[in-house]
Protein backbone atom coordinates (compact mmCIF):
# COMPACT_ATOMS: atom_id res chain seq x y z
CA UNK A 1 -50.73 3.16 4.50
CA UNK A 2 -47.22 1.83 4.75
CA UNK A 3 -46.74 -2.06 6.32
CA UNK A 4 -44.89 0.21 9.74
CA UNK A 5 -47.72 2.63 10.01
CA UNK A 6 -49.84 -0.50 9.68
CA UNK A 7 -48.12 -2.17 12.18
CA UNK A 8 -47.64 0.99 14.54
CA UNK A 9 -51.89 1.11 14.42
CA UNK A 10 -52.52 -2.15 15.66
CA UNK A 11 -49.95 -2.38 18.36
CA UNK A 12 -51.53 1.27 19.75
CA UNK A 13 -54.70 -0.63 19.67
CA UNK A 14 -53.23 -3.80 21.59
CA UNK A 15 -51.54 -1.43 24.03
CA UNK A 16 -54.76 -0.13 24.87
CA UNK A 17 -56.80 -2.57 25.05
CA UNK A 18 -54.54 -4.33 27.29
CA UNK A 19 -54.68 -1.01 29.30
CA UNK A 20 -58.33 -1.14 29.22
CA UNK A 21 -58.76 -4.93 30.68
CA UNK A 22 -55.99 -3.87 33.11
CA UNK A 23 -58.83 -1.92 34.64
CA UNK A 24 -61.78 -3.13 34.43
CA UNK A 25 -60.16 -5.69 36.32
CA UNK A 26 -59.14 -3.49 38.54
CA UNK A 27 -62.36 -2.03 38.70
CA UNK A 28 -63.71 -5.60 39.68
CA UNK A 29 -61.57 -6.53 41.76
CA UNK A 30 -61.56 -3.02 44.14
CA UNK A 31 -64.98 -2.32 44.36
CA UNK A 32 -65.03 -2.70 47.71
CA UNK A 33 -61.56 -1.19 49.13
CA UNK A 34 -62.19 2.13 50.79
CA UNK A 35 -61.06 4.82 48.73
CA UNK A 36 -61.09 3.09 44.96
CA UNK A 37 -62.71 5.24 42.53
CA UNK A 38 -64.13 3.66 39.17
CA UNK A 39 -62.19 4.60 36.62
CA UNK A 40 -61.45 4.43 32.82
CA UNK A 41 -59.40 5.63 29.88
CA UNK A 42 -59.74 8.28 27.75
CA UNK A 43 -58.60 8.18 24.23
CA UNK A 44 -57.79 10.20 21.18
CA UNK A 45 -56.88 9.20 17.69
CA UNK A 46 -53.12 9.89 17.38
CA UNK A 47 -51.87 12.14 14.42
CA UNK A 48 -49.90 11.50 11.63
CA UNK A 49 -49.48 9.04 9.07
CA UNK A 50 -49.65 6.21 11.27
CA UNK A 51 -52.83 6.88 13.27
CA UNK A 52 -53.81 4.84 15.84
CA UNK A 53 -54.47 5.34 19.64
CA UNK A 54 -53.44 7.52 22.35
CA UNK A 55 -53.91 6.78 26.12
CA UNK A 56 -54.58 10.82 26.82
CA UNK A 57 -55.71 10.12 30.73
CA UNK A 58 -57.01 7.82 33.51
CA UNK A 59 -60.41 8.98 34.27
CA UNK A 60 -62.02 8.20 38.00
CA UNK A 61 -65.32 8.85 38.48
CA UNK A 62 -66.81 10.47 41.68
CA UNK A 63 -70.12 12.54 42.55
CA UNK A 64 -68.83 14.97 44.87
CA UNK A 65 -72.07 15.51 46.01
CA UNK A 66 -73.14 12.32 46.47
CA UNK A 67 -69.64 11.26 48.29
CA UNK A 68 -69.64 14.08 50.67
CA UNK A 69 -72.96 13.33 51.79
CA UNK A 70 -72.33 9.65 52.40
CA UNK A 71 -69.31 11.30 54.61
CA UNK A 72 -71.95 13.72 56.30
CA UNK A 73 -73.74 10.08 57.20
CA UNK A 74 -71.29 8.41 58.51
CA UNK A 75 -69.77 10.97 60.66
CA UNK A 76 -73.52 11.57 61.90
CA UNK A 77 -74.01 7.71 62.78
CA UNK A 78 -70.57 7.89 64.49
CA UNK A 79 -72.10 10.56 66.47
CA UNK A 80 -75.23 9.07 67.53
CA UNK A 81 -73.52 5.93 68.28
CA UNK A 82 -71.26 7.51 70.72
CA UNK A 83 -73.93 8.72 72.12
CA UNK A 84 -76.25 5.58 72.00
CA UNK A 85 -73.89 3.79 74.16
CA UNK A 86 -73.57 6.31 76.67
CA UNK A 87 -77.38 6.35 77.59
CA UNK A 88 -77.13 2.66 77.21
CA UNK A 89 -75.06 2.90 80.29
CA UNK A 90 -77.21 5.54 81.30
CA UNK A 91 -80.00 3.39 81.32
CA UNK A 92 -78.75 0.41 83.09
CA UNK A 93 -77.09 2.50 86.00
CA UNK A 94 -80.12 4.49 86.45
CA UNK A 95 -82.01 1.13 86.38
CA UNK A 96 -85.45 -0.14 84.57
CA UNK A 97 -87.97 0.20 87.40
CA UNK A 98 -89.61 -3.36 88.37
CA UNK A 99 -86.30 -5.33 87.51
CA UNK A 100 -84.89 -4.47 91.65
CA UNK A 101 -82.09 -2.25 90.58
CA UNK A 102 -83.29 1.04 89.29
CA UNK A 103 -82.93 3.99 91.83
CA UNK A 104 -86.81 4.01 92.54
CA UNK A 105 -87.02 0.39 93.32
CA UNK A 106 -84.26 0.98 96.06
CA UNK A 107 -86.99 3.75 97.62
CA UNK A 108 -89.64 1.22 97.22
CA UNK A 109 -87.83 -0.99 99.06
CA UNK A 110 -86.64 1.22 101.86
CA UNK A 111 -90.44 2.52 101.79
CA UNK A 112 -91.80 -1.18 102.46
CA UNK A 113 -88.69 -2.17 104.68
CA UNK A 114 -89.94 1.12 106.75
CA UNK A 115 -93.43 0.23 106.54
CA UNK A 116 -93.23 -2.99 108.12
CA UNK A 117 -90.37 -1.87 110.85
CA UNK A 118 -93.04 0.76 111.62
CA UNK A 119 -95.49 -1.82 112.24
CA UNK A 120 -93.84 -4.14 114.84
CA UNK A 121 -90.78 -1.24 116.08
CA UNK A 122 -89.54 -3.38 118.49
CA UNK A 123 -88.32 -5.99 116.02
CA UNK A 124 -84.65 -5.85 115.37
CA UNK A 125 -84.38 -7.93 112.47
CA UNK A 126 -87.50 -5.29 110.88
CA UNK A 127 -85.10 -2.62 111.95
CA UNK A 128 -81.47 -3.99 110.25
CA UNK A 129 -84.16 -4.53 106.88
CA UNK A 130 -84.85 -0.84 106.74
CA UNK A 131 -81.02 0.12 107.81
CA UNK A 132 -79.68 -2.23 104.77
CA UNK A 133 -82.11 -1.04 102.36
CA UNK A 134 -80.93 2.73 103.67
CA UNK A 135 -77.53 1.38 102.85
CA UNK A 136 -78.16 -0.16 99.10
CA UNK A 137 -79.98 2.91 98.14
CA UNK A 138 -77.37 5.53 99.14
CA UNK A 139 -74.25 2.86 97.59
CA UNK A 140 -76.75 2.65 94.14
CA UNK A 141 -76.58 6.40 94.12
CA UNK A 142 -72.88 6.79 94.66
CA UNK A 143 -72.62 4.19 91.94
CA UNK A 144 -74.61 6.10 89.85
CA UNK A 145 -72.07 9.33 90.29
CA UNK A 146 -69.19 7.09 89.90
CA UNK A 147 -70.01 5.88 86.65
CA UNK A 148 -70.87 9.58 85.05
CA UNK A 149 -67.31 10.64 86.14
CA UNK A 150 -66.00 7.36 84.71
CA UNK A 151 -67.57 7.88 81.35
CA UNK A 152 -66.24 11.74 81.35
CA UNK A 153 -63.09 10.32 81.79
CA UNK A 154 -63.76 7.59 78.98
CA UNK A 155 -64.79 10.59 76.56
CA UNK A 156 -61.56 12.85 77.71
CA UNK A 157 -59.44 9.42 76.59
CA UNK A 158 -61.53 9.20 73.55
CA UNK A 159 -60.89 12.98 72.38
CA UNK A 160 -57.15 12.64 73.07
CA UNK A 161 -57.24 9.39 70.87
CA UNK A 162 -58.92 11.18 68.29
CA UNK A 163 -57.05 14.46 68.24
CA UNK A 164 -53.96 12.44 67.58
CA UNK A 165 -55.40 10.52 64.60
CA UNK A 166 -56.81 13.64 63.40
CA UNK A 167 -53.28 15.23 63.29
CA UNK A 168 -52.01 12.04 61.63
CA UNK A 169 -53.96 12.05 58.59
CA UNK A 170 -53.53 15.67 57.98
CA UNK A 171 -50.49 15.33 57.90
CA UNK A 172 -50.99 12.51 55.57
CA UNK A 173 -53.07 14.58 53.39
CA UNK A 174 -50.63 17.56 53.18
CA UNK A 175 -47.69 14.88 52.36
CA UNK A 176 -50.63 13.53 49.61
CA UNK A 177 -51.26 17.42 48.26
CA UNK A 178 -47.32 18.09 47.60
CA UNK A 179 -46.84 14.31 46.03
CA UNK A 180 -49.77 15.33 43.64
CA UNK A 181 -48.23 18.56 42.59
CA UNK A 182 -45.26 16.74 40.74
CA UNK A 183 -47.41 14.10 39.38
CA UNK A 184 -48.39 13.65 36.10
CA UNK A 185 -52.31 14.84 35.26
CA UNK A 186 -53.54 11.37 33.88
CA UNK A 187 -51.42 9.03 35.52
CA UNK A 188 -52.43 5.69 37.10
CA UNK A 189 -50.00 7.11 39.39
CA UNK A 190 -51.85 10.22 40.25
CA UNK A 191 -55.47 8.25 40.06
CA UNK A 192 -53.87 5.73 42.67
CA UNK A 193 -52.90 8.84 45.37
CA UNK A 194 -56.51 10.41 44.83
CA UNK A 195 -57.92 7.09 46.09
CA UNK A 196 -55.40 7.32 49.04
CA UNK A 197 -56.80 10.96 49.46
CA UNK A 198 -60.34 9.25 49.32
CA UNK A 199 -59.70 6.67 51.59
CA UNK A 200 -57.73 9.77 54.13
CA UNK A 201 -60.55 11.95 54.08
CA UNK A 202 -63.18 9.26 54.73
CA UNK A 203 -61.42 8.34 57.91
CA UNK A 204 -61.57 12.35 58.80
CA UNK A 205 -65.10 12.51 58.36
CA UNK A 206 -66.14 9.78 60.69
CA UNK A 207 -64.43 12.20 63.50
CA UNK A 208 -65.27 15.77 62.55
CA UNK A 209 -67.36 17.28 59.99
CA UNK A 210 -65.93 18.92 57.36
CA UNK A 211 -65.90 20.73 54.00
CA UNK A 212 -63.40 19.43 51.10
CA UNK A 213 -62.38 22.36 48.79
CA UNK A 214 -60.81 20.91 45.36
CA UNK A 215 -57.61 22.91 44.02
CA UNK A 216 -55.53 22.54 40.83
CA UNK A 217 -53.83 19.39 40.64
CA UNK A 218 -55.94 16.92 43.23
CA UNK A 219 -54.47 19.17 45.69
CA UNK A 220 -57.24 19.89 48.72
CA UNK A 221 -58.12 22.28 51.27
CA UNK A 222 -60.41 21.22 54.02
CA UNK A 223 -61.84 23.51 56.70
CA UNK A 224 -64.11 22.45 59.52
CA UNK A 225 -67.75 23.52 60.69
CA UNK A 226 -67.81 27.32 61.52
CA UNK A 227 -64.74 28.17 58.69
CA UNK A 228 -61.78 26.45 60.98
CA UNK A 229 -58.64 25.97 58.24
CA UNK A 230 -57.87 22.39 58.74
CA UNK A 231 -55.15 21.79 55.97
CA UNK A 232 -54.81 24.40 52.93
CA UNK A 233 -50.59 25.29 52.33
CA UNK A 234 -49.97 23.78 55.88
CA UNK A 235 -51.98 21.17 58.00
CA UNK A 236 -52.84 22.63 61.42
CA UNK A 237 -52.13 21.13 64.22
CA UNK A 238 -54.62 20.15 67.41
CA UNK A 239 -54.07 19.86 70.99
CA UNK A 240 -55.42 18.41 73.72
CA UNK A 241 -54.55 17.46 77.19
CA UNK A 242 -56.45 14.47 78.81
CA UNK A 243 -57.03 14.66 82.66
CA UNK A 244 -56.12 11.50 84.49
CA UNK A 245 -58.66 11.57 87.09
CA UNK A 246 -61.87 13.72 86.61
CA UNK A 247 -64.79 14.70 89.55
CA UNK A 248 -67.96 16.30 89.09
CA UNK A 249 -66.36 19.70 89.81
CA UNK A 250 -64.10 19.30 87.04
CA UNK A 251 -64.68 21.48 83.64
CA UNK A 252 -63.29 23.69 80.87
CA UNK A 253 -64.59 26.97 82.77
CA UNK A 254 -63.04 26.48 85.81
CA UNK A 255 -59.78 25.10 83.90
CA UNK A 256 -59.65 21.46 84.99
CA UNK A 257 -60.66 20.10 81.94
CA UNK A 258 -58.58 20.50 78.76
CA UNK A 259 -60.08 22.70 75.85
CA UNK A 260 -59.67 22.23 72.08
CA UNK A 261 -56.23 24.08 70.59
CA UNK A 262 -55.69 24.60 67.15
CA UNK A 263 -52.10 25.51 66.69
CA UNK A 264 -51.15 26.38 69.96
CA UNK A 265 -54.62 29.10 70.39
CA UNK A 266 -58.13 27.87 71.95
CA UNK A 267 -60.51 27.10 69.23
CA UNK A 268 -63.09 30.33 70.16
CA UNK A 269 -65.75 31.04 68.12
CA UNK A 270 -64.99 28.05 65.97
CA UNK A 271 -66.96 25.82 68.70
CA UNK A 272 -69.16 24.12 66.29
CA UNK A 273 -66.35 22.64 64.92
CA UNK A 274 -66.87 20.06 67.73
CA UNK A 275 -70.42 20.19 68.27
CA UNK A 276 -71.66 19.14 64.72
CA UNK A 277 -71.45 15.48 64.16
CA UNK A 278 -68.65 13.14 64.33
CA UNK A 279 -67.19 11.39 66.93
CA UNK A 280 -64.97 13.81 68.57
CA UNK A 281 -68.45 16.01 69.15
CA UNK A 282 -70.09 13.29 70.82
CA UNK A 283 -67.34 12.72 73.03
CA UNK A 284 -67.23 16.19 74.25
CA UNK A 285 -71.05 16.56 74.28
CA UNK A 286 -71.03 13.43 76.92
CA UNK A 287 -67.68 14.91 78.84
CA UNK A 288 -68.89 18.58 79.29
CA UNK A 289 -72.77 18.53 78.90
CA UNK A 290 -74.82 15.67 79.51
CA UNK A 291 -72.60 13.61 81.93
CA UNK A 292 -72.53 16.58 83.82
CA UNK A 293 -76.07 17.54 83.51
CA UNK A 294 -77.09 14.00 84.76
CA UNK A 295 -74.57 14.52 87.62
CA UNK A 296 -76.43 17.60 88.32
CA UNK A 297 -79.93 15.91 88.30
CA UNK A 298 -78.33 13.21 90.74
CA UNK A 299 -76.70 15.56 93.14
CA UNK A 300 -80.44 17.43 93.20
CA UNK A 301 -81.86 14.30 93.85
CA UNK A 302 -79.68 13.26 96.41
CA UNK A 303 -79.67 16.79 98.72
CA UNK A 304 -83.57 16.63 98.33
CA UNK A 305 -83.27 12.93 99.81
CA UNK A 306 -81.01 14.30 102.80
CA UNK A 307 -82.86 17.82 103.50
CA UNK A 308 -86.14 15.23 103.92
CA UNK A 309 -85.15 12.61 105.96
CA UNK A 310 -83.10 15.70 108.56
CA UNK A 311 -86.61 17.33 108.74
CA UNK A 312 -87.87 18.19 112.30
CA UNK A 313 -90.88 17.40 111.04
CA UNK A 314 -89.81 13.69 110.18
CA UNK A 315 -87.50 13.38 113.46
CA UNK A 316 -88.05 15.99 116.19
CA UNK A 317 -85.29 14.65 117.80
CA UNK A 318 -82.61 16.41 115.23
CA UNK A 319 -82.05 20.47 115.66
CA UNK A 320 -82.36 22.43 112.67
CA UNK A 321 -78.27 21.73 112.17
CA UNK A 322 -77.87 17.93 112.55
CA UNK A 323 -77.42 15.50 109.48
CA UNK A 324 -80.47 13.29 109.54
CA UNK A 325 -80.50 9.42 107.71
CA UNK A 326 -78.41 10.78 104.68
CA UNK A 327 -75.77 12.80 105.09
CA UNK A 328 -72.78 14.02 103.20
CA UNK A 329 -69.68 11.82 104.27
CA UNK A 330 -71.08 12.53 107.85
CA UNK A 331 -71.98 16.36 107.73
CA UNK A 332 -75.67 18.04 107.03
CA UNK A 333 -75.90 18.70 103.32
CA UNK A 334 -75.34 22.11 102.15
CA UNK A 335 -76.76 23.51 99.08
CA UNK A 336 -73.51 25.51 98.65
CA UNK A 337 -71.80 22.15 98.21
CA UNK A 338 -74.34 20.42 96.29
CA UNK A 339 -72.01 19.41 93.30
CA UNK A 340 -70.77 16.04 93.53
CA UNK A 341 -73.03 15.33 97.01
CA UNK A 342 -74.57 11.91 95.08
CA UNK A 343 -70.59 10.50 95.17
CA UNK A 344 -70.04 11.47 99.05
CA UNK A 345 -74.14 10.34 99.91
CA UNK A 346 -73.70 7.73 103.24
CA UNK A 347 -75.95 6.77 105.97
CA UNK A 348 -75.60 8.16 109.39
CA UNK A 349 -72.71 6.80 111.27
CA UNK A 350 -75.03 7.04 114.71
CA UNK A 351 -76.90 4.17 113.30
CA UNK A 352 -73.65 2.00 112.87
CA UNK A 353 -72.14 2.44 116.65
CA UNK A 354 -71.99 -0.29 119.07
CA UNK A 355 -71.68 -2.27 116.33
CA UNK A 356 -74.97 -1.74 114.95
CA UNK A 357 -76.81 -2.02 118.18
CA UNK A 358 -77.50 1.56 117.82
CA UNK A 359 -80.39 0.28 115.33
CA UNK A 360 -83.03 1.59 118.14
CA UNK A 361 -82.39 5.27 116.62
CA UNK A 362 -84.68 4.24 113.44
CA UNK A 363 -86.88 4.09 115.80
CA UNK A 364 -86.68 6.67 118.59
CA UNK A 365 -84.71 9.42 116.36
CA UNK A 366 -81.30 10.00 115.65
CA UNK A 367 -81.06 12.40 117.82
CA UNK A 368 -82.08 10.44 121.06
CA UNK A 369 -79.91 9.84 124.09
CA UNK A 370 -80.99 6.60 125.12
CA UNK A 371 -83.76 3.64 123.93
CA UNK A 372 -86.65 3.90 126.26
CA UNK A 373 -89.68 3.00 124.56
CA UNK A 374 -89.65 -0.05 121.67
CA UNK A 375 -93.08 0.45 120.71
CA UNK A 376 -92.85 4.20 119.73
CA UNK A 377 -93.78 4.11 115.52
CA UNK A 378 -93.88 7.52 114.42
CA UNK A 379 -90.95 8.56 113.40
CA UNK A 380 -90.90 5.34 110.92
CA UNK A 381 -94.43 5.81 109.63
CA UNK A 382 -92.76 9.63 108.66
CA UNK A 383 -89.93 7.94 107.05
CA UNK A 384 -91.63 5.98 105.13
CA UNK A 385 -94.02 9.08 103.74
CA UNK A 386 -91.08 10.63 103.42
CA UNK A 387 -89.96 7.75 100.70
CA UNK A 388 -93.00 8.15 98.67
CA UNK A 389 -92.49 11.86 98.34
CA UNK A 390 -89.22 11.51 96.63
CA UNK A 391 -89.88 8.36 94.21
CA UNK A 392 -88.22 10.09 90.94
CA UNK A 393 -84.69 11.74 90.39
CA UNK A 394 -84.69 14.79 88.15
C-alpha cells in the first residue's frame, strides 16, 4: 500500500469516527425531544486500492408497532381525559348528596322546610322557609341546564380549535412528503425531516386516531378510522362551523349544530372517524350525546317535579289546566315542550304578589281567592309527600 492510499485509509476512518461521536451525542443529547429517532451509521469498506470507509447511510431506528401503539395510548388518554373533566363538572353541578348542594339535598330541604310549615301553617316566617327553599331548588336546576349547554358550547369551541390544527399539520406533513422526495436516501438531512414527520404525526394522534401507511421515500399516507383519506397525493381539508350560542334544542339533525366536512362533503359513513379515541371524539361525544342525554334526564326530572306539585290531588284548589308550584316560565308544563323545561323551571309568580304577602297560598292552595283559615295543613303535609316521591333525577 502506497504512503496516499495509506493516508486516504486513515482519514476515511477519522471522518467516520468523527461522524459516529457526532451522533451518539446527538443521540444523548435528544433523547427526550419529541420526534428524535435513535440513529446510527452504516458502513461499507470502500473499493480500490486505497480501502478504507464509506458512510453508505444514517440509520434511525423505530418499531412501528410499538410507536403506533404508544400513539393509540395517548390519543385514548386524551379521550378519556376530555371526558374525565366533563363528569367532573358533572359531578359537582349535580352535587354529592350530604354536602347541601346536590339536587336531592335541595328536595330534602324543601321536604323539611314543608314539614315544619305544615306543622304550625300560620307561621309566616315557616312559610317564606319553604317558599326560599322552592326557590334554591328550581335556580340549582336551571343551573344545572345552564352548565350542560355551556360545556356543549365549550366542546363546539374545542372541535373548531382542533379542526384547524388538524388542517395545519397536514398540511405540514404533505409539505414534509414532497421535501422527502428530493432528498437524499441516507442523509442526516432526510433522517432530520423523518423526526419532524415523527414529531407531526404524534401531535395528530393525540386528536384523531389514525393509520400511518409508509411509501417509497419516507413519504406517508394516513387515513382515519372507517378508511377516511387524510393525506396521500393531497392533504384533505376539514370543516367546521362553531355555533356561538347553543340551547338544548340545538343539534346536527335538526341543522343547528355544525357537522364534520371533509373537503367541502359531510363525513357520512366515515362517522367513526370521530367516535374512536382522540380528543376531537370526546368533544363531540360530550356536545351531541351525553350533554344532551343529561339535559334530557334533567328536563324529565324537572316536568315530573311540575306535573306533581299541579296535581289536584296535592292542591284541589288548581283545575286540571293551571301551573301548580313549578311551572315553566309561568305556564303548566307540557310534555310536547319538555326539551330544555329544566333552563325555563321557576316558581309560581302567585306566590310572589303583594310583595310576597301572597305566602298564605302555600298554605290554602294556589288556586284560592282569599286567606280564610291559617290553621288549614293539608295541602303542605301533600307537598311535602310529594318531595319524597321525587328524591332522584334520572
Amino acid at each position: 500500500m502506497s504512503l496516499n492510499a495509506a493516508l486516504s485509509n486513515a482519514i476515511s476512518g477519522l471522518f467516520t469516527a468523527s461522524k459516529a461521536s457526532e451522533l451518539i451525542a446527538s443521540n444523548v443529547s435528544n433523547a427526550q425531544t419529541p420526534g428524535y429517532v435513535h440513529r446510527n451509521l452504516s458502513l461499507s469498506a470502500r473499493s480500490g486500492e486505497a480501502g478504507g470507509v464509506i458512510i453508505d447511510a444514517v440509520q434511525r431506528h423505530q418499531n412501528e408497532y410499538v410507536v403506533a401503539q404508544r400513539r393509540s395510548g395517548e390519543g385514548q388518554i386524551a379521550h378519556t381525559s376530555y371526558l374525565s373533566d366533563f363528569f367532573s363538572i358533572l359531578e359537582t353541578e349535580y352535587g354529592t348528596l350530604g354536602k347541601g348542594r346536590s339536587l336531592t339535598d335541595a328536595i330534602n330541604t324543601l321536604e323539611a322546610r314543608l314539614i315544619e310549615a305544615s306543622g304550625q301553617p300560620d307561621n309566616s316566617s315557616r312559610l317564606s322557609a319553604a317558599y326560599d327553599a322552592l326557590n334554591k331548588l328550581s335556580s340549582r336546576i336551571r343551573s344545572f341546564s345552564e352548565v350542560l349547554q355551556q360545556e356543549r358550547q365549550k366542546a363546539d369551541r374545542a372541535i373548531e380549535k382542533s379542526v384547524d390544527k388538524i388542517n395545519a399539520l397536514l398540511s405540514k406533513l404533505h409539505t414534509l412528503n414532497r421535501r422527502l422526495g428530493m432528498t437524499e436516501k441516507g442523509s442526516g438531512a432526510k433522517a432530520g425531516l423523518l423526526d419532524q414527520q415523527n414529531q407531526l404525526i404524534d401531535e395528530l394522534s393525540v386528536m384523531v386516531s389514525v393509520k400511518i401507511f409508509r411509501c417509497t421515500g419516507g413519504k406517508i399516507a394516513i387515513y382515519g378510522d372507517g378508511g377516511l383519506k387524510l393525506l396521500d397525493e393531497t392533504a384533505s381539508k376539514l370543516s367546521f362551523v362553531r355555533i356561538n350560542v347553543i340551547s338544548a334544542h340545538d343539534s346536527v339533525e335538526n341543522g343547528q349544530l355544525s357537522e364534520l366536512k371533509i373537503d367541502g362533503q359531510p363525513i357520512g359513513n366515515h362517522t367513526n372517524f370521530i367516535h374512536t379515541g382522540g380528543s376531537l371524539s370526546s368533544a363531540f361525544t360530550v356536545r351531541d350525546k351525553i350533554a344532551p342525554d343529561a339535559q334530557k334526564s334533567l328536563d324529565s326530572f324537572a316536568y315530573i317535579l311540575s306535573s306533581e306539585f299541579s296535581s289536584t290531588v296535592v292542591d284541589p284548589t288548581l283545575s286540571t289546566t293551571d301551573p301548580g308550584l313549578f311551572t315553566d316560565n309561568g305556564q303548566t308544563a307540557d310534555f310536547v315542550n319538555i326539551t330544555g323545561l329544566a333552563g325555563r323551571l321557576v316558581v309560581n309568580h302567585r306566590l310572589s304578589l303583594d310583595s310576597g304577602r301572597s305566602l298564605w297560598r302555600l298554605r290554602e292552595g294556589l288556586g284560592a281567592k282569599d286567606e280564610t283559615s291559617t290553621g288549614r295543613s293539608d295541602i303542605l303535609s301533600a307537598l311535602a309527600k310529594g318531595c319524597i316521591r321525587k328524591r332522584t333525577l334520572g
